[in-house]
Protein backbone atom coordinates (compact mmCIF):
# COMPACT_ATOMS: atom_id res chain seq x y z
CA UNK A 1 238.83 337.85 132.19
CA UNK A 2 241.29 335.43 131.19
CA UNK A 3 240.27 332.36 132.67
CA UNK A 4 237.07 330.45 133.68
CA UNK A 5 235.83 330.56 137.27
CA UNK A 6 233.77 327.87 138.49
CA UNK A 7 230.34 330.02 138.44
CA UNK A 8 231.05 330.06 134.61
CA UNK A 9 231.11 326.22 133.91
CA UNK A 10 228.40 324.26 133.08
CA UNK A 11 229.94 320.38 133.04
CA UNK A 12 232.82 321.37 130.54
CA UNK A 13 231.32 323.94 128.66
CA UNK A 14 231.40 327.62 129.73
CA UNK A 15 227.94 329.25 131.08
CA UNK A 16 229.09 332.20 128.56
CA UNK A 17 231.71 333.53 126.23
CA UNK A 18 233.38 337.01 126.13
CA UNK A 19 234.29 338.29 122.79
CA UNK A 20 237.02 341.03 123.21
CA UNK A 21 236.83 342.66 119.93
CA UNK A 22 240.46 343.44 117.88
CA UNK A 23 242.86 342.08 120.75
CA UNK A 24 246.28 344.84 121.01
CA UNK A 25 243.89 347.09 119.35
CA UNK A 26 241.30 348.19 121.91
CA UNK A 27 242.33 352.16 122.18
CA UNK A 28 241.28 352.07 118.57
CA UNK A 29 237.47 350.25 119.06
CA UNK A 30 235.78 353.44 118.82
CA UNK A 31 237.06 355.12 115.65
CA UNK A 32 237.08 351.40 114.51
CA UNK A 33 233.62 351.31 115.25
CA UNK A 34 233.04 354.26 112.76
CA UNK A 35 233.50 352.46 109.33
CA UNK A 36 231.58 349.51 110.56
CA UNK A 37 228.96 351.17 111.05
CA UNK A 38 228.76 353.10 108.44
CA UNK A 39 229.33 350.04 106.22
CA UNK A 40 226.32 348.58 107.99
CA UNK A 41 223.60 351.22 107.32
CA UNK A 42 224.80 351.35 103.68
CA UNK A 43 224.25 347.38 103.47
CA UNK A 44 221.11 347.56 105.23
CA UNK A 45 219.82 349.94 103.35
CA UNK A 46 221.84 348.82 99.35
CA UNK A 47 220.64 345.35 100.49
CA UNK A 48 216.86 346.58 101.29
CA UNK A 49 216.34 348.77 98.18
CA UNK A 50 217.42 345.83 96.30
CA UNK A 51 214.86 343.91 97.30
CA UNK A 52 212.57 346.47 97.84
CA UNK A 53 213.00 347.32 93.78
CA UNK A 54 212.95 343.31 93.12
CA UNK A 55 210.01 342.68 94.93
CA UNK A 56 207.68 345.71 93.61
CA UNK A 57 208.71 346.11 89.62
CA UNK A 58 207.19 342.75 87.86
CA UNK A 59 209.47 343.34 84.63
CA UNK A 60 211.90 342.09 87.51
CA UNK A 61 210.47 338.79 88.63
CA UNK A 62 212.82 337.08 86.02
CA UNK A 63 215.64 334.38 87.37
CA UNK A 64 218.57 336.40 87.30
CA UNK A 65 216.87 339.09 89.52
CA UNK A 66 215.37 336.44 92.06
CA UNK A 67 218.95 335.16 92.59
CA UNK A 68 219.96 338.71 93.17
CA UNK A 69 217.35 339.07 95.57
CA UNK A 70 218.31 335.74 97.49
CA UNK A 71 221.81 337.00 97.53
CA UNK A 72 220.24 340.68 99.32
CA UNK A 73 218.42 338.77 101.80
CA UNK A 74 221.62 336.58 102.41
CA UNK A 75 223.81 339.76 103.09
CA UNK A 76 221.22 341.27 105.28
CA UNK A 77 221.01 338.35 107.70
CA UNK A 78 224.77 337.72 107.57
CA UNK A 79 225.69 341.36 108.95
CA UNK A 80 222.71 341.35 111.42
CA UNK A 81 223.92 338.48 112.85
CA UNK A 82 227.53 339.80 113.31
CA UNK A 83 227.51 343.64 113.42
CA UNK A 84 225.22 344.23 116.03
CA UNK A 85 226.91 342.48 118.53
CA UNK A 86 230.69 344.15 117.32
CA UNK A 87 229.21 347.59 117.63
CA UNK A 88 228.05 346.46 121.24
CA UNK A 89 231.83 345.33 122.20
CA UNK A 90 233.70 348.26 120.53
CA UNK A 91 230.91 350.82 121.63
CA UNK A 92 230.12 349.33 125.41
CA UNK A 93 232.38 346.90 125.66
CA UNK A 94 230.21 344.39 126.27
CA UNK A 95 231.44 341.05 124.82
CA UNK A 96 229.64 338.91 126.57
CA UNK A 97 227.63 335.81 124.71
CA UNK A 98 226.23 333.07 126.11
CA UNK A 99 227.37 329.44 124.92
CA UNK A 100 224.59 328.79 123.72
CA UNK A 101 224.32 331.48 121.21
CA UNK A 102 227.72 331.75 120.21
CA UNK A 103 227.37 328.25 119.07
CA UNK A 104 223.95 329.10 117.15
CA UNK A 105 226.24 332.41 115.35
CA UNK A 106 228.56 330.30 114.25
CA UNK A 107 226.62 327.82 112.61
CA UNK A 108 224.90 330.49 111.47
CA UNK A 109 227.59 331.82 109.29
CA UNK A 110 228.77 328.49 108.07
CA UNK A 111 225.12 328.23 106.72
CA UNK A 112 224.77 331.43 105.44
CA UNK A 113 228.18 331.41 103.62
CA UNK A 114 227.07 328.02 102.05
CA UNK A 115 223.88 329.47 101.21
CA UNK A 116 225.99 332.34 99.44
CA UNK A 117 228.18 330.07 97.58
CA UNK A 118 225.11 328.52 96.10
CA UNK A 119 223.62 331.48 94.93
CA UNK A 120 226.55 332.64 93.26
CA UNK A 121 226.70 329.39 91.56
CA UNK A 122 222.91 329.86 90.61
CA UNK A 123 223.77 332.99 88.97
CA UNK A 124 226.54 331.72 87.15
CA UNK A 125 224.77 329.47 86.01
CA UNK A 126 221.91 331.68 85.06
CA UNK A 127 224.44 333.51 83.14
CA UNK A 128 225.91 330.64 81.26
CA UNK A 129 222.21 329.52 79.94
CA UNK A 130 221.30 333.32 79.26
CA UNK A 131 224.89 333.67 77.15
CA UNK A 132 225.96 330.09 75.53
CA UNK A 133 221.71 328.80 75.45
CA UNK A 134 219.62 331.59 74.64
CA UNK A 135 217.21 330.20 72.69
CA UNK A 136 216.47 327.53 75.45
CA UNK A 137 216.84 329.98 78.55
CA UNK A 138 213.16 330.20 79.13
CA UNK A 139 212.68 325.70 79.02
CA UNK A 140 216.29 325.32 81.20
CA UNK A 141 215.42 327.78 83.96
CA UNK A 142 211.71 326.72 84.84
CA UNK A 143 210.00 327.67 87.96
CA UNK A 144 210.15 323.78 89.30
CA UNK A 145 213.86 323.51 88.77
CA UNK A 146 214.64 327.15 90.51
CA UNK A 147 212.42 325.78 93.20
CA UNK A 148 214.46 322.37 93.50
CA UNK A 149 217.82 324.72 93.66
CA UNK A 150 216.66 326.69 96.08
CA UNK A 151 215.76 323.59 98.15
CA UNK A 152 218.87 321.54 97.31
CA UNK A 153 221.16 325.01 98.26
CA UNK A 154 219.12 324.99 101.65
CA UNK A 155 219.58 321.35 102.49
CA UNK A 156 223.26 321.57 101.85
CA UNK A 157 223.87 324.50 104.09
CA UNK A 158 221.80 323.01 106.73
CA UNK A 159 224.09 319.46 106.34
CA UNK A 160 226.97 321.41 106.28
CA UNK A 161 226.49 324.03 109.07
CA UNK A 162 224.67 321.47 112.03
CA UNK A 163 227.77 319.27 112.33
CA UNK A 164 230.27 322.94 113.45
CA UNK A 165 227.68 322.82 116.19
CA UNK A 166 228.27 319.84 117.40
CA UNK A 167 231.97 319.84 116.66
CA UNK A 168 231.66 322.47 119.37
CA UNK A 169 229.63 321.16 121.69
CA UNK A 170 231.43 317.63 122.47
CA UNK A 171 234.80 319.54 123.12
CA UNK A 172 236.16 320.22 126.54
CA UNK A 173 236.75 324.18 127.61
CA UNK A 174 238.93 324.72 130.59
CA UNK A 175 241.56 326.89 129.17
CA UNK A 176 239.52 330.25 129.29
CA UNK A 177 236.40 331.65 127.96
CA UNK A 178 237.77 334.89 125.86
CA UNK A 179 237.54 334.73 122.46
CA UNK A 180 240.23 337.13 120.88
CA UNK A 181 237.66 338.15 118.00
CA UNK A 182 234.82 340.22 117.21
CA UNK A 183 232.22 337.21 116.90
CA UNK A 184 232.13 333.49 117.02
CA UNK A 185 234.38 332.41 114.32
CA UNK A 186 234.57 328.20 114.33
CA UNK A 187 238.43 327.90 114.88
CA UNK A 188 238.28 331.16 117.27
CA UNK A 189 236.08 328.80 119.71
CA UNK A 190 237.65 325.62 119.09
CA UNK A 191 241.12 327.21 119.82
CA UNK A 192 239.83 327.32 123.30
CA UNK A 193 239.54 323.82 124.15
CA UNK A 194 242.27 321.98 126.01
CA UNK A 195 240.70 318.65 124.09
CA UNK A 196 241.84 317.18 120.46
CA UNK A 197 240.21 319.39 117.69
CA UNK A 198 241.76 317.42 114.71
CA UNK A 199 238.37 316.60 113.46
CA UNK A 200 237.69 320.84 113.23
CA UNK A 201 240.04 321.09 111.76
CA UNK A 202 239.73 318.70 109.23
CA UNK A 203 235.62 319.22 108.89
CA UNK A 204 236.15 322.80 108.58
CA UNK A 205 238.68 322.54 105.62
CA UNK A 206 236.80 319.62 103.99
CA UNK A 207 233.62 321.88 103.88
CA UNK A 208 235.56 324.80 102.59
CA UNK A 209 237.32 322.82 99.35
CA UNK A 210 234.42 319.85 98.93
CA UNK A 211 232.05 322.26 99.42
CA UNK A 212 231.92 326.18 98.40
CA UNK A 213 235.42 324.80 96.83
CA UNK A 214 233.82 323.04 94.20
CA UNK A 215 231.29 325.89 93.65
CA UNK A 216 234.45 327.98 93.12
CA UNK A 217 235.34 325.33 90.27
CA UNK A 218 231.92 324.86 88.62
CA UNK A 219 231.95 328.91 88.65
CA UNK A 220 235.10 329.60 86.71
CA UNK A 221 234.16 326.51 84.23
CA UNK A 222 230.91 328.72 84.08
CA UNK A 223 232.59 331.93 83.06
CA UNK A 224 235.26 330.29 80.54
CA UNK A 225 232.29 328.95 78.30
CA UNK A 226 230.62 332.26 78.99
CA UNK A 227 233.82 334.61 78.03
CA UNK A 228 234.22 331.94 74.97
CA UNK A 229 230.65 332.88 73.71
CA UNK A 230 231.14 336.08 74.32
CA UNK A 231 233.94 336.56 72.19
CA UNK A 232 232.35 334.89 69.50
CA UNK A 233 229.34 337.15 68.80
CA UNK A 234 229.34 339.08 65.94
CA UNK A 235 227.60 342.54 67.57
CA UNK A 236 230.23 344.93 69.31
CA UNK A 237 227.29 345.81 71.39
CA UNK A 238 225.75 342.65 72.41
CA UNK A 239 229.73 341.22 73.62
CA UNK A 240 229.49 344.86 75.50
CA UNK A 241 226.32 344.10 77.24
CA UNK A 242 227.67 340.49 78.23
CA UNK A 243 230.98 341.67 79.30
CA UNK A 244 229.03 344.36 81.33
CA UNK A 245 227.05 341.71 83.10
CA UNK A 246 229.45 339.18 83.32
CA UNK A 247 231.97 341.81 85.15
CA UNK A 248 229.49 342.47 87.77
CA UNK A 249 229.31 339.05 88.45
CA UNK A 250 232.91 338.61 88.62
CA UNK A 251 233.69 341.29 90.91
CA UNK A 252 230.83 340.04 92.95
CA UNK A 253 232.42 336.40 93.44
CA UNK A 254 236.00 337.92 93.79
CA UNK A 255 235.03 339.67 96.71
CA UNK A 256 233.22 336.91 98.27
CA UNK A 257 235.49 334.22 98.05
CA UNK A 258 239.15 335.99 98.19
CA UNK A 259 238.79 337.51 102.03
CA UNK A 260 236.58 334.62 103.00
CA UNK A 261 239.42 332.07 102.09
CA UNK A 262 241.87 334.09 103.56
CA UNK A 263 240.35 333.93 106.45
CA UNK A 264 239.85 329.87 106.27
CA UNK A 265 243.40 329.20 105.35
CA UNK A 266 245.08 331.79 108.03
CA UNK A 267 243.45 329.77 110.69
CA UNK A 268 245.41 326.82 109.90
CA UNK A 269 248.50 327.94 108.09
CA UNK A 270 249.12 331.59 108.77
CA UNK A 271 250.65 331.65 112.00
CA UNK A 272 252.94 334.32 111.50
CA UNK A 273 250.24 336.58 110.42
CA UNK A 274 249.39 339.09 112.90
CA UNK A 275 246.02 337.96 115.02
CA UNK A 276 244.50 341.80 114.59
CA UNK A 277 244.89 341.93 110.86
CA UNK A 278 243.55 338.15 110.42
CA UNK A 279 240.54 339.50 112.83
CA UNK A 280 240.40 342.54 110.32
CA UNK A 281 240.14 340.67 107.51
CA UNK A 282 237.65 338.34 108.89
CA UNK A 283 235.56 341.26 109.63
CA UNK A 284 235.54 342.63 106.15
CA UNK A 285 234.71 339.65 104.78
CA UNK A 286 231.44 340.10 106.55
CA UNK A 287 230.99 344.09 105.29
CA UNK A 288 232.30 344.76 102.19
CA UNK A 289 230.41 342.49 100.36
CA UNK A 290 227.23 342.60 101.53
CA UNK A 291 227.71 347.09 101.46
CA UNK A 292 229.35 346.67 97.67
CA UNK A 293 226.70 343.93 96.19
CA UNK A 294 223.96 346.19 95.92
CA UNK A 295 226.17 349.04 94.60
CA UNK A 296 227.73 346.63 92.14
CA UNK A 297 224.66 345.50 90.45
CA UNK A 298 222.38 349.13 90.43
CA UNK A 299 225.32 350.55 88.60
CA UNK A 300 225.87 347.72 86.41
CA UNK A 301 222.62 346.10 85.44
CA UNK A 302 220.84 348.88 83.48
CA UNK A 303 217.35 347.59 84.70
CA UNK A 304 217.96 348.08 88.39
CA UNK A 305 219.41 351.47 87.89
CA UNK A 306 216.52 352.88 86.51
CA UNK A 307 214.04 351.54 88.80
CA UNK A 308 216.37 353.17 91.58
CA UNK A 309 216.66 356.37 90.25
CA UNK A 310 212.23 355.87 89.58
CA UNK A 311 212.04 355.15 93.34
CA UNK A 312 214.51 357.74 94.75
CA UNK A 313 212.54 360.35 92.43
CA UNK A 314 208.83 359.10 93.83
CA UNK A 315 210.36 359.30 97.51
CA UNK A 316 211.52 362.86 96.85
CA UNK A 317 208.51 363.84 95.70
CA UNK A 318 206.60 362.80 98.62
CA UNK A 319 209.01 364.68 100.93
């Protein structure tokens, strides 16, 4: 379908949207399909052992580890509320979303990317009071100020991700109602209004370098006081086990923020980039991370590892 009939208007907003997947691309949907899904059960399941491990083994219930958990349950919701529906479009072709909902995804996203910002900024900090402030980690990270983070990184998202809603909402469609994507990216929907969507534009790149921009910043001014302690302890081992935990970190933050700002910026500015590998892109933005987290930390953080390989031997047991 490439443009609206009247049965699918309601006023100036569609009655529905149809997501077609990777446009110039659709003879490949079902071996595309193959990876994604695959990526998705390992997620689920990384991101649910995680917390399943967290939540059960009390020498756990420490700050670094509730972060880590946060960041889980994060990853969790943001490929249920993408992957299911891809798998739908590339399996059944069935693209179709209401308005309604496809509004409600992508605010979703916005607030769950916010959300993950945060907590990556949490743990970084977490990191720099463990490192540069030992002696003081246990008076600095109380249970009343991880409770007022968690509800100052909630209220942010929430402020951030309700206006993209209505940024939608108010605009004009009568161009057509097919999204060339594989879920309700912002400038994907806006792109289909034949009104002025200056002010997306300009929300959408305000939130990404005012917002999770900054928590890029207060990261790597994070890590350079951390690396700087590090480098100034006199035990080989003890700069081992801080370089050890500071590189899962790292890698962790690298792959959240590279594809997602890749994906940002080619919106606006990368219009000689071809559409299906900016929609690829996009897409594994919203996989890899939440599949490699889990794997990231079990191997690196010592703690975690064992209580893995405890669980996986109780569970074989049973069987």
């Amino acid at each position: 379908m490439s443009a609206m009939s009247p049965s699918n208007h309601t006023g100036t907003s569609p009655s529905f949207f149809i997501l077609v997947g990777i446009p110039g691309k659709e003879d490949l949907h079902l071996w595309i399909s193959i990876p994604f899904f695959l990526i998705y059960l390992v997620a689920l399941s990384g991101n649910s052992g995680l917390l399943l491990i967290i939540a059960t083994e009390r020498s756990l219930h420490q700050p670094m580890y509730l972060f880590l958990s946060l960041l889980a349950g994060a990853d969790l919701m943001l490929t249920s509320t993408t992957v299911p529906k891809m798998l739908d479009i590339f399996w059944a072709d069935a693209g179709e979303i209401p308005f309604a909902a496809c509004i409600a995804q992508t605010s979703l996203l916005v607030f769950l990317f916010v959300s993950e910002s945060a907590i990556l900024l949490a743990m970084a900090f977490d990191r720099y009071v463990a490192i540069c402030r030992p002696l003081r980690y246990t008076t600095v990270l109380t249970p009343r100020l991880m409770v007022r983070m968690g509800v100052a990184g909630v209220v942010r998202s929430c402020c951030t991700a309700i206006p993209f809603a209505f940024l939608l909402k108010r605009l004009p469609y009568c161009k057509t109602n097919v999204i060339p994507h594989t879920y309700c990216e912002h400038m994907a929907v806006a792109a289909l209004s034949c009104g002025d969507i200056t002010a997306n534009n300009i929300y959408g790149l305000a939130v990404s370098l005012l917002s999770t921009g900054l928590d890029m910043v207060l990261i790597a001014v994070s890590y350079v006081l951390i690396l700087r302690s590090i480098f100034r302890m006199p035990s080989r081992d003890a700069r081992g086990k801080a370089l050890s935990t500071c590189g899962s970190h790292v890698c962790v933050i690298l792959m959240f923020y590279t594809p997602a700002y890749f994906t940002i910026l080619a919106h606006r500015f990368g219009q000689n980039i071809p559409r299906y590998v900016h929609i690829l892109l996009a897409n594994m933005y919203l996989l890899l991370p939440p599949m490699l987290n889990p794997i990231i930390y079990g191997v690196k953080t010592k703690e975690i590892r064992e209580q893995a390989v405890l669980l996986f031997s109780q569970i074989g047991k049973r069987c």
